[in-house]
Protein backbone atom coordinates (compact mmCIF):
# COMPACT_ATOMS: atom_id res chain seq x y z
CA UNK A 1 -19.14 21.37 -51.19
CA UNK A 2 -17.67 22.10 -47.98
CA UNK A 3 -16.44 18.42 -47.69
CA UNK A 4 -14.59 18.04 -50.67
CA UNK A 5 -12.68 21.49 -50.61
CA UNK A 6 -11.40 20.62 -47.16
CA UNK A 7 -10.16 17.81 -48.52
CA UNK A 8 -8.86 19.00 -51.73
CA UNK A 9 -5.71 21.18 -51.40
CA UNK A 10 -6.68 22.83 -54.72
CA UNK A 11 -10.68 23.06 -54.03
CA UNK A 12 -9.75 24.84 -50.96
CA UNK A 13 -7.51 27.26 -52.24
CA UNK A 14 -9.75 28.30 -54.99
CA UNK A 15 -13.20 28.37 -52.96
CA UNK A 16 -10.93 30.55 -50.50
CA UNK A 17 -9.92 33.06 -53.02
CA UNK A 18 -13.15 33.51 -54.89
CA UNK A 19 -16.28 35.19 -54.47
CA UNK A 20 -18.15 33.80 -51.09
CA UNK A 21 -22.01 34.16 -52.43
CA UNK A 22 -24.53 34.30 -49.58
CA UNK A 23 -27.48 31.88 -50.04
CA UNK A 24 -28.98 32.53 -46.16
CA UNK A 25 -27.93 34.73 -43.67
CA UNK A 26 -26.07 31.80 -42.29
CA UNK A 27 -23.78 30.84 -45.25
CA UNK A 28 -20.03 31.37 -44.33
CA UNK A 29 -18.66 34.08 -46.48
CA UNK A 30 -15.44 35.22 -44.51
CA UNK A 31 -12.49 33.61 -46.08
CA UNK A 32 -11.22 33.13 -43.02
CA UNK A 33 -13.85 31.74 -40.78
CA UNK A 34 -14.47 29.31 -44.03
CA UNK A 35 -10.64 28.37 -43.33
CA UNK A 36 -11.78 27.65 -39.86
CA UNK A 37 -14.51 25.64 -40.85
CA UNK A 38 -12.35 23.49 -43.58
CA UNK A 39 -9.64 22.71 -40.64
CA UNK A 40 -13.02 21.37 -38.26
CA UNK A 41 -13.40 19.18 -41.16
CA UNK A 42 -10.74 17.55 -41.50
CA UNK A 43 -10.47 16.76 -37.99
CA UNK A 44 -14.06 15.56 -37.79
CA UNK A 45 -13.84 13.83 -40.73
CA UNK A 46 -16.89 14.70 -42.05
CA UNK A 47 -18.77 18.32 -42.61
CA UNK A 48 -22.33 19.85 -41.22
CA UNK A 49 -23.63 23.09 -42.75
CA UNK A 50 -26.42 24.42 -40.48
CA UNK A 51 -29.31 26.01 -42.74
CA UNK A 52 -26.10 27.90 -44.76
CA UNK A 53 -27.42 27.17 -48.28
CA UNK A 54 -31.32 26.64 -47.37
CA UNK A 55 -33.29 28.11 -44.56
CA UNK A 56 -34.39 25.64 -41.65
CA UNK A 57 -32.30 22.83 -43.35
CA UNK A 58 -29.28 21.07 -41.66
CA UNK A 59 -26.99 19.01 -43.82
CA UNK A 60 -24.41 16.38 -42.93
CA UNK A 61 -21.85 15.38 -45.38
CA UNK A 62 -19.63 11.79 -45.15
CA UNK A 63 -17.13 11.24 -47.45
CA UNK A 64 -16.45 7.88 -49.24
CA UNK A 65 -13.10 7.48 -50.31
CA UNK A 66 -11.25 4.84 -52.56
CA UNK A 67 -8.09 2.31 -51.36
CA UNK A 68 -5.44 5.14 -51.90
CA UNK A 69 -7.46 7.71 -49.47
CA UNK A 70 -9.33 9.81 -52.05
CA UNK A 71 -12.53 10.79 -51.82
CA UNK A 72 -14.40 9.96 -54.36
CA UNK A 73 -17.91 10.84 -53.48
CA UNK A 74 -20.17 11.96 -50.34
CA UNK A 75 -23.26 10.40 -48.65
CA UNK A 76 -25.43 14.00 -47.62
CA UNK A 77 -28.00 13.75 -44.84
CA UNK A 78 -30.46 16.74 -44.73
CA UNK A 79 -32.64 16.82 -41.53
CA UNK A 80 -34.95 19.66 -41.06
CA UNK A 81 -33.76 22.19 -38.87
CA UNK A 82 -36.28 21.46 -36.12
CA UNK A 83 -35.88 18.41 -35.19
CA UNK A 84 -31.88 18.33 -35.33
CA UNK A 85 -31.42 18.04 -31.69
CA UNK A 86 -27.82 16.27 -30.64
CA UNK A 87 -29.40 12.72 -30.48
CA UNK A 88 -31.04 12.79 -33.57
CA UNK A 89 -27.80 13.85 -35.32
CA UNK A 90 -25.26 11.70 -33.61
CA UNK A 91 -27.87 8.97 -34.69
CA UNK A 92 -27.87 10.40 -38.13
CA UNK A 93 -24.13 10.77 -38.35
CA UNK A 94 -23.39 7.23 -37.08
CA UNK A 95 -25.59 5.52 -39.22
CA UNK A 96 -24.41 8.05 -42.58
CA UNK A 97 -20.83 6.81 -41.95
CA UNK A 98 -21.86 2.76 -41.74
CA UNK A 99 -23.62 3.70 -45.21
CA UNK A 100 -20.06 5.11 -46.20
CA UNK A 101 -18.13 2.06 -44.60
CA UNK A 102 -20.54 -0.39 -46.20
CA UNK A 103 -20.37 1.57 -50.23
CA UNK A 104 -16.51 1.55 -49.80
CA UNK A 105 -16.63 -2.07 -49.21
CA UNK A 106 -18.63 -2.58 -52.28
CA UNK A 107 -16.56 -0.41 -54.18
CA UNK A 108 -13.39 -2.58 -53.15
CA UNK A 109 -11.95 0.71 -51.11
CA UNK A 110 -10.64 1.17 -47.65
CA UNK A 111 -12.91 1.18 -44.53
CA UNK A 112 -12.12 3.97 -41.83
CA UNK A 113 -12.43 3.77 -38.35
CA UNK A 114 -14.68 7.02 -37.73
């Protein structure tokens, strides 16, 4: 989710003003650090949730867009918690965004250089 409301001027706003529900005691529920989070995003290009919507689970999200930018769907990556350690993600992330590359090639879209 995180993903596509930084990316979606409209998502944002409205996942921003609503009601922030706390699934672990690690879910982001201040409007503002959410904000935060969104702008890290966007930068990145890609979103990581660490065990905010289930307990011991780490999530990476890449986005595959469409020629004209949009995204139009999201390759997630879940990794137990455990065994996330820096190489195993920057291994996970790398090879999640050649999987992203490789479905927007199929799908006729753009390829980014992430």
């Amino acid at each position: 989710g995180k993903l596509f409301a930084a990316f979606d001027d409209n998502l944002e706003k409205k996942t921003l003003q609503g009601s922030l529900r706390e699934l672990t005691p690690h879910t982001m529920t201040d409007p503002k650090l959410l904000e935060q989070e969104f702008k890290k995003i966007r930068m990145k290009g890609y979103a990581k949730s660490s065990q905010e919507a289930v307990e011991g689970v780490v999530g990476i999200a890449i986005p595959i867009r469409q020629e004209n930018d949009e995204i139009v769907a999201a390759i997630h990556v879940s990794v137990i918690e455990k065994r996330a350690n820096k190489a195993h993600e920057t291994k996970l992330i790398k090879e999640a965004i050649d999987c992203a590359k490789h479905i927007e090639r199929s799908l006729g879209g753009m390829v980014l250089n992430t």
